[in-house]
C-alpha atoms as a PDB file:
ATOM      1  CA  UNK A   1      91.860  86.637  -8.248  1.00  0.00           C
ATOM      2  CA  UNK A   2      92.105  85.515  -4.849  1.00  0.00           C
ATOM      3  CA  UNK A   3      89.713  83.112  -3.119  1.00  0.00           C
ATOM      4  CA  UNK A   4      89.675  83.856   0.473  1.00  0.00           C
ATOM      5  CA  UNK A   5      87.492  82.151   3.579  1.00  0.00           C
ATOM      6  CA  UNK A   6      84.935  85.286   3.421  1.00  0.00           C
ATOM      7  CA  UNK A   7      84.893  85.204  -0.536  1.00  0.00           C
ATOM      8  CA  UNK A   8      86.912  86.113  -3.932  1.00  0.00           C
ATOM      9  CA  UNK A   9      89.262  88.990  -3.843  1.00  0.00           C
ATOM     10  CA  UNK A  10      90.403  90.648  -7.080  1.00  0.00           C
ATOM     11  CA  UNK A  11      93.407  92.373  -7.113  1.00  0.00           C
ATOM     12  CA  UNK A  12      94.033  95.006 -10.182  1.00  0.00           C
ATOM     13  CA  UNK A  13      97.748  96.114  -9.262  1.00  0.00           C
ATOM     14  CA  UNK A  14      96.821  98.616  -6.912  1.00  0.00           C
ATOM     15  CA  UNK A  15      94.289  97.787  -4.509  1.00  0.00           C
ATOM     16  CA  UNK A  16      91.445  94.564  -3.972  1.00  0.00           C
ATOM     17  CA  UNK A  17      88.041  94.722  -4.226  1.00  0.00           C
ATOM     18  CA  UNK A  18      86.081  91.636  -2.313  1.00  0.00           C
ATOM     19  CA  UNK A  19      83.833  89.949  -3.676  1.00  0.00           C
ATOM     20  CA  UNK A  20      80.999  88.474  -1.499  1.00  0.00           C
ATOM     21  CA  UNK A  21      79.576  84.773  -1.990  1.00  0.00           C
ATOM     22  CA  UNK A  22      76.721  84.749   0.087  1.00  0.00           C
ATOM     23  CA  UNK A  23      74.639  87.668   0.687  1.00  0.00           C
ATOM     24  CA  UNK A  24      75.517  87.705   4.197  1.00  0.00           C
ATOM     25  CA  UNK A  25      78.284  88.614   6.794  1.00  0.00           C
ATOM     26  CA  UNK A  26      77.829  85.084   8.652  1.00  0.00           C
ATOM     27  CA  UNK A  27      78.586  82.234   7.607  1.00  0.00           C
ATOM     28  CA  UNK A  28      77.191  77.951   8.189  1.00  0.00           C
ATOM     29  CA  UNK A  29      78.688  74.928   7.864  1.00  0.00           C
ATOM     30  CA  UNK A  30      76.497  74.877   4.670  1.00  0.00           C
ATOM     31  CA  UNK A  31      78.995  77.582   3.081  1.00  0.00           C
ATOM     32  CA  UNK A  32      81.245  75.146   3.180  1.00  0.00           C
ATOM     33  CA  UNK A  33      84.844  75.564   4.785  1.00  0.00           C
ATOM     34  CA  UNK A  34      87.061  76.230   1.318  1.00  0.00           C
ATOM     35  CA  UNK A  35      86.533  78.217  -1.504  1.00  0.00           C
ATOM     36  CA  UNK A  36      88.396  77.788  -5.254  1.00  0.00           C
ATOM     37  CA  UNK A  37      88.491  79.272  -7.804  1.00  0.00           C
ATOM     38  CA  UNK A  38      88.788  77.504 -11.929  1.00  0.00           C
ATOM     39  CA  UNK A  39      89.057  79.307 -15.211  1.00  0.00           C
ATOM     40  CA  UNK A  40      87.749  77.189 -18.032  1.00  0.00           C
ATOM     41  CA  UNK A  41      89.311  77.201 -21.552  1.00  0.00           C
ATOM     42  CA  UNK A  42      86.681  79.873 -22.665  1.00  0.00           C
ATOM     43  CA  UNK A  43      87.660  82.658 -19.707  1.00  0.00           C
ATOM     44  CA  UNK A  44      84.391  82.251 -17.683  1.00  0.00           C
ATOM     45  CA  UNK A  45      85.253  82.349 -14.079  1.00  0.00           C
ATOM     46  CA  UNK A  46      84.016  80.211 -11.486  1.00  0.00           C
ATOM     47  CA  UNK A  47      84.174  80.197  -7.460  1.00  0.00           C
ATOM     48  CA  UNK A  48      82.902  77.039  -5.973  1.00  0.00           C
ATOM     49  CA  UNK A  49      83.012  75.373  -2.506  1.00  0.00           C
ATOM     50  CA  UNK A  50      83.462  72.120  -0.909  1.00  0.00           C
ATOM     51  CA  UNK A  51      79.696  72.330   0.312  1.00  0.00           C
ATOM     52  CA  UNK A  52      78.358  72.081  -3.351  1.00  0.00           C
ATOM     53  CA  UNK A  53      77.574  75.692  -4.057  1.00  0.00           C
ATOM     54  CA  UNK A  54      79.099  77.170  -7.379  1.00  0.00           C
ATOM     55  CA  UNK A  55      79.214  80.298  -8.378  1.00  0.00           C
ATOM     56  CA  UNK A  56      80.082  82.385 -11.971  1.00  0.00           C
ATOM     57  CA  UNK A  57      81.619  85.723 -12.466  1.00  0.00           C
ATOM     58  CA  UNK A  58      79.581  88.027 -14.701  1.00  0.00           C
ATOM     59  CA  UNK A  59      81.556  90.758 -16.384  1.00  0.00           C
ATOM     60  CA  UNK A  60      78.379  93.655 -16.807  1.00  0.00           C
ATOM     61  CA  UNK A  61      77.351  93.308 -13.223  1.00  0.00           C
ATOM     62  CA  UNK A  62      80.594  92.880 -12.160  1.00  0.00           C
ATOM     63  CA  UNK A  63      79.647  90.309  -9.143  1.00  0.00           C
ATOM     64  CA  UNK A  64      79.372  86.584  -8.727  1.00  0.00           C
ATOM     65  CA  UNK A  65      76.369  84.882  -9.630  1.00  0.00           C
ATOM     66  CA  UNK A  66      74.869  81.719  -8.028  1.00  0.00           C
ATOM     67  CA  UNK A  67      74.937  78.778 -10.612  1.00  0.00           C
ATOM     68  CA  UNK A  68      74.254  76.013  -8.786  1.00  0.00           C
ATOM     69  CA  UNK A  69      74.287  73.838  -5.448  1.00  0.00           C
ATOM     70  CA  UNK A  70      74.304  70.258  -5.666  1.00  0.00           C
ATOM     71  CA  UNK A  71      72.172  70.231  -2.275  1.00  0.00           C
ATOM     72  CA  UNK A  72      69.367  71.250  -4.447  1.00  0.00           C
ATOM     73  CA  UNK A  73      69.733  68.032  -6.650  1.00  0.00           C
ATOM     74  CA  UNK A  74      70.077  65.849  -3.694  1.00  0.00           C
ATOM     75  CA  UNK A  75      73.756  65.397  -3.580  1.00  0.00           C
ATOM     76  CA  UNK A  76      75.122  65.882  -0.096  1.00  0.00           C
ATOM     77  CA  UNK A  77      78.624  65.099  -1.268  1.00  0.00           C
ATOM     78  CA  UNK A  78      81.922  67.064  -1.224  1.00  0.00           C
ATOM     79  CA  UNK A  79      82.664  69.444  -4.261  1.00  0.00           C
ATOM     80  CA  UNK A  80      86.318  68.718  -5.004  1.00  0.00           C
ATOM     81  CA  UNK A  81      86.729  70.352  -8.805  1.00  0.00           C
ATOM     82  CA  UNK A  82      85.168  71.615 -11.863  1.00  0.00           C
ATOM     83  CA  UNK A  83      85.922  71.460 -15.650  1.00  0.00           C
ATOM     84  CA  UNK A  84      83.998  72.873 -18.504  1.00  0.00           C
ATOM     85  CA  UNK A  85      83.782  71.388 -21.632  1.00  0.00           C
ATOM     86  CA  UNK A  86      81.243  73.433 -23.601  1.00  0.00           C
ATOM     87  CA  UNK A  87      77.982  73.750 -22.469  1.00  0.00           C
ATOM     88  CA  UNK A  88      78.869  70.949 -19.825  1.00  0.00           C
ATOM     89  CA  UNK A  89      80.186  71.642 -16.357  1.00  0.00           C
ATOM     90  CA  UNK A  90      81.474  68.326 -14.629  1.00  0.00           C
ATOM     91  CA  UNK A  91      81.879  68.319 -10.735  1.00  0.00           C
ATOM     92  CA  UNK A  92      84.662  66.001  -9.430  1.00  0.00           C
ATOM     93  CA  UNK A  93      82.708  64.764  -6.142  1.00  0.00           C
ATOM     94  CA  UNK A  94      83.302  62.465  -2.828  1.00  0.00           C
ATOM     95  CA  UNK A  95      81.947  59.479  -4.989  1.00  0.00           C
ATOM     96  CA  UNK A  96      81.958  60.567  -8.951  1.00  0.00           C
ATOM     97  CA  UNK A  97      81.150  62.908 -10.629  1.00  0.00           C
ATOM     98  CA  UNK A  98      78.289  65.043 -11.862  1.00  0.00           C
ATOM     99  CA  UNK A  99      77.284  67.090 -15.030  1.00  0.00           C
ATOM    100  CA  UNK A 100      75.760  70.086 -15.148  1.00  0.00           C
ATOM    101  CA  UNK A 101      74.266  72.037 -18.004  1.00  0.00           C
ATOM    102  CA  UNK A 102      75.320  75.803 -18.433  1.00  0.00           C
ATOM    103  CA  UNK A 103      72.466  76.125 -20.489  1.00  0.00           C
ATOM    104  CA  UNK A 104      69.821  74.809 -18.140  1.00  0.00           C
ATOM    105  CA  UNK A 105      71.862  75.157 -14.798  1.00  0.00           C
ATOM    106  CA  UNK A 106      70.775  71.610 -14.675  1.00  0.00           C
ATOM    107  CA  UNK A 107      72.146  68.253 -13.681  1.00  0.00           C
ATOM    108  CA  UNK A 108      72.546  66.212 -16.670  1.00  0.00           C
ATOM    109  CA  UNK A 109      73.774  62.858 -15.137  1.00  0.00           C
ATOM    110  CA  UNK A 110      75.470  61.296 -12.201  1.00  0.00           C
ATOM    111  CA  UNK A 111      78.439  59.163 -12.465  1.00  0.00           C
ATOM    112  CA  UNK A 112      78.615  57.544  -8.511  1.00  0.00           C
ATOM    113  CA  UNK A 113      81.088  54.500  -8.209  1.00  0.00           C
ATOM    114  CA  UNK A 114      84.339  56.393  -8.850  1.00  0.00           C
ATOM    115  CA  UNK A 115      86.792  56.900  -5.906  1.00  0.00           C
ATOM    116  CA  UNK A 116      86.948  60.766  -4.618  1.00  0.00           C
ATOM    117  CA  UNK A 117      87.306  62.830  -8.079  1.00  0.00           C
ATOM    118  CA  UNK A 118      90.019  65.925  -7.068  1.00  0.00           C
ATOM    119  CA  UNK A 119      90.823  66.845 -10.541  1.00  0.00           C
ATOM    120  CA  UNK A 120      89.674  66.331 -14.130  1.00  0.00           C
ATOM    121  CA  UNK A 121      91.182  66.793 -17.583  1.00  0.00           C
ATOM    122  CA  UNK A 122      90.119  66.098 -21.327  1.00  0.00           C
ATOM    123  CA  UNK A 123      91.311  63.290 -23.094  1.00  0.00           C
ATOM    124  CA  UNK A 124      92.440  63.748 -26.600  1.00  0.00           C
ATOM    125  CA  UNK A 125      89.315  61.118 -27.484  1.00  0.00           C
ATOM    126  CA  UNK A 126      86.539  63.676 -26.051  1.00  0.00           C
ATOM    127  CA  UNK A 127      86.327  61.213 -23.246  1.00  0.00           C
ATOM    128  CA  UNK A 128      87.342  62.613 -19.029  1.00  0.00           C
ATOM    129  CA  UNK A 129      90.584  61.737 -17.459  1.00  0.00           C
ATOM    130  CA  UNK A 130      89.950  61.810 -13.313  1.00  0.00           C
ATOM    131  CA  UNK A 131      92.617  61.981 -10.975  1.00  0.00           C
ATOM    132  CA  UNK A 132      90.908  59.844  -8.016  1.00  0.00           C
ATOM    133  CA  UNK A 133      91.942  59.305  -4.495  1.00  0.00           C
ATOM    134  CA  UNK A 134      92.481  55.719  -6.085  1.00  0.00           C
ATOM    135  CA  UNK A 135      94.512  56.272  -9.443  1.00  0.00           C
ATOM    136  CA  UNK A 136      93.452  57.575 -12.735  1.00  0.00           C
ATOM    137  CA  UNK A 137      90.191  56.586 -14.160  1.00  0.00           C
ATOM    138  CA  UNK A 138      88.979  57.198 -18.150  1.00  0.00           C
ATOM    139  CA  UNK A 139      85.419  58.099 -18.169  1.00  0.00           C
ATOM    140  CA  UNK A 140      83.945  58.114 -20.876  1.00  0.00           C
ATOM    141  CA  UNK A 141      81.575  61.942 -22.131  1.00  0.00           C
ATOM    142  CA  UNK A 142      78.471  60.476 -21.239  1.00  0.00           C
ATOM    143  CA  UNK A 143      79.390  59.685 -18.112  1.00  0.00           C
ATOM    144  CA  UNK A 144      78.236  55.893 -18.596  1.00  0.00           C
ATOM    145  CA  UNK A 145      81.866  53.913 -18.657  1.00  0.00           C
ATOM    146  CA  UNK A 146      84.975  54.444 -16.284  1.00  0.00           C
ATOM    147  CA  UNK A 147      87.968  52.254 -16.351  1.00  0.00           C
ATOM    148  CA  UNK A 148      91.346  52.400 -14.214  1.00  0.00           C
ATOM    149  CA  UNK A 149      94.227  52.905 -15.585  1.00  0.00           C
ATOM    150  CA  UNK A 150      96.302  50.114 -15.521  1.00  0.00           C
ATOM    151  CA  UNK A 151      99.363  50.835 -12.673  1.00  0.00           C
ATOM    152  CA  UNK A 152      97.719  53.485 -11.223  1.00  0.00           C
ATOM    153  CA  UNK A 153      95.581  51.951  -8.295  1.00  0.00           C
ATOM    154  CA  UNK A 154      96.327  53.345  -5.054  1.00  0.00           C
ATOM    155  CA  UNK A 155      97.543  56.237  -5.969  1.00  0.00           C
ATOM    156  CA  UNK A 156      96.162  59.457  -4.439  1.00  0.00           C
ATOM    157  CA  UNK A 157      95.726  62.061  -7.568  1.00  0.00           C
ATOM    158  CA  UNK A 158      95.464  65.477  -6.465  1.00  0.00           C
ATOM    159  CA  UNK A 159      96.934  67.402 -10.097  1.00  0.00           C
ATOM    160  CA  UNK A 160      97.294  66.175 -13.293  1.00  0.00           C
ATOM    161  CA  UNK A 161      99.346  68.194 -16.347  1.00  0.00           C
ATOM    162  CA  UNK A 162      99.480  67.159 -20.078  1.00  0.00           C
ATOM    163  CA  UNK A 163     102.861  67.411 -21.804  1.00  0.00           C
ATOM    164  CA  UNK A 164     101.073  66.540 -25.329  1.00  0.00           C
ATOM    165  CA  UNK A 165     104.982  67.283 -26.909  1.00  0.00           C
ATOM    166  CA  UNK A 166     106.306  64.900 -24.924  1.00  0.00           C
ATOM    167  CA  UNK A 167     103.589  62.440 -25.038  1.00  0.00           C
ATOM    168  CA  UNK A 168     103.438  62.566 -20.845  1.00  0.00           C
ATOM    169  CA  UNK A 169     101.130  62.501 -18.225  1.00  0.00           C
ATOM    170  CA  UNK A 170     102.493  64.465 -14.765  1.00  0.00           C
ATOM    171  CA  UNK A 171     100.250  63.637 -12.127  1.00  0.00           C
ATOM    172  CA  UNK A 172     100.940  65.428  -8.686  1.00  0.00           C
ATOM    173  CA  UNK A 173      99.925  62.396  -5.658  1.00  0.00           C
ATOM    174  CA  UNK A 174      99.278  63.672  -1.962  1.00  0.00           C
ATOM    175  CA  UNK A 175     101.987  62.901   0.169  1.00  0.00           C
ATOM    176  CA  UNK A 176     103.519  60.744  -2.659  1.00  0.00           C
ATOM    177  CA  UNK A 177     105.198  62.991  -4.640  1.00  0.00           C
ATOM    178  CA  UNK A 178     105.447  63.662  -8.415  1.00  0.00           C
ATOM    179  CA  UNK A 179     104.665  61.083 -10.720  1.00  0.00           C
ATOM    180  CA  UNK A 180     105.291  60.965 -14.475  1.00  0.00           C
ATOM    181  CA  UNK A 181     102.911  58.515 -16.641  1.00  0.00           C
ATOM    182  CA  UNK A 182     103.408  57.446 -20.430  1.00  0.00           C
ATOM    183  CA  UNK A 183     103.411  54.503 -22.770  1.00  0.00           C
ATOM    184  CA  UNK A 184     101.085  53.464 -20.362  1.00  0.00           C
ATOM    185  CA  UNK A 185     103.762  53.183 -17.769  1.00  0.00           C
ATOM    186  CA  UNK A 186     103.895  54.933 -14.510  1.00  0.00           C
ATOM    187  CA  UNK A 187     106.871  56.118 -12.533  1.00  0.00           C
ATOM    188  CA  UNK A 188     107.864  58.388  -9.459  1.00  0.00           C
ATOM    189  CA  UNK A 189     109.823  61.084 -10.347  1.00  0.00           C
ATOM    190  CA  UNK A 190     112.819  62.475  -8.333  1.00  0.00           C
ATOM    191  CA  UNK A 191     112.826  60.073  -5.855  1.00  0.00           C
ATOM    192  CA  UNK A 192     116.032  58.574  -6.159  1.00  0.00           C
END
């Protein structure tokens, strides 16, 4: 799978087959100017962009269904990521982040004084880790609590990876490099 400027391409091993996002050969600045792409633990596949608008795959029509946009709940903010967690689909937005029902295609709540959210991971507690423009923040599942991690401020998550073996947190920083957190200690990582 592919995401491309005019949509999602699939490629099988021998030839692509496109995959149109918005019923049309134009596009507005309200399609938004990137697409992604995230797989969620239980194989569904989504295609979202920046603008808000998310999509998911559906095997037995074979196309990409419209799930949500965020305009449509008011939010006129920058879609950044998505995670699933169940039922729940969190957005990692310009200022927090949002949950969405799968069940309802709903917004469930609105978490607003966090930095930029550009990627978000489960904490072994239930609770969301999210990598901010401004360092690390644990939020807690409903979305009420957030707290920085201590060490972390200032630093401009982009990626996050859990080495649970190693008891380590690698956290990828834009235009800082690779950064390697644990014991609740964080360091830069080949940098010497």
């Amino acid at each position: 799978w592919i995401a491309t400027k005019q949509g999602i391409d699939m490629y099988n091993g021998l030839n692509f087959k496109h995959y149109g996002l918005f019923g049309h050969n134009y596009r507005s600045i309200l399609d938004g100017v990137e697409i992604l792409l995230y797989r969620s633990s239980d194989n569904r596949l989504w295609a979202f962009n920046d603008a808000g608008r998310i999509f998911l795959y559906s095997i037995p029509s074979d196309n990409f269904q419209p799930f949500a946009n965020l305009r449509d709940f008011g939010l006129e903010e920058q879609l950044f990521c998505l995670f699933q967690v169940g039922t729940r689909l969190f957005a990692g937005l310009t200022h927090g982040i949002v949950e969405l029902s799968i069940e309802t295609e709903k917004m469930v709540t609105h978490k607003k004084d966090l930095p930029q959210v550009n990627t978000l991971m489960l904490n072994e507690d239930g609770s969301l880790l999210a990598g901010t423009l401004d360092g690390l923040y644990d939020v807690s599942a409903d979305l009420k609590t957030a707290t920085r991690r201590e060490g972390t401020q200032g630093l401009p998550v982009q990626s996050l990876f859990t080495d649970a073996k190693a008891g380590a947190l690698w956290i990828g920083a834009d235009g800082r490099g690779l950064w390697r957190y644990a014991d609740g200690q964080l360091q830069q990582v080949g940098n010497e």
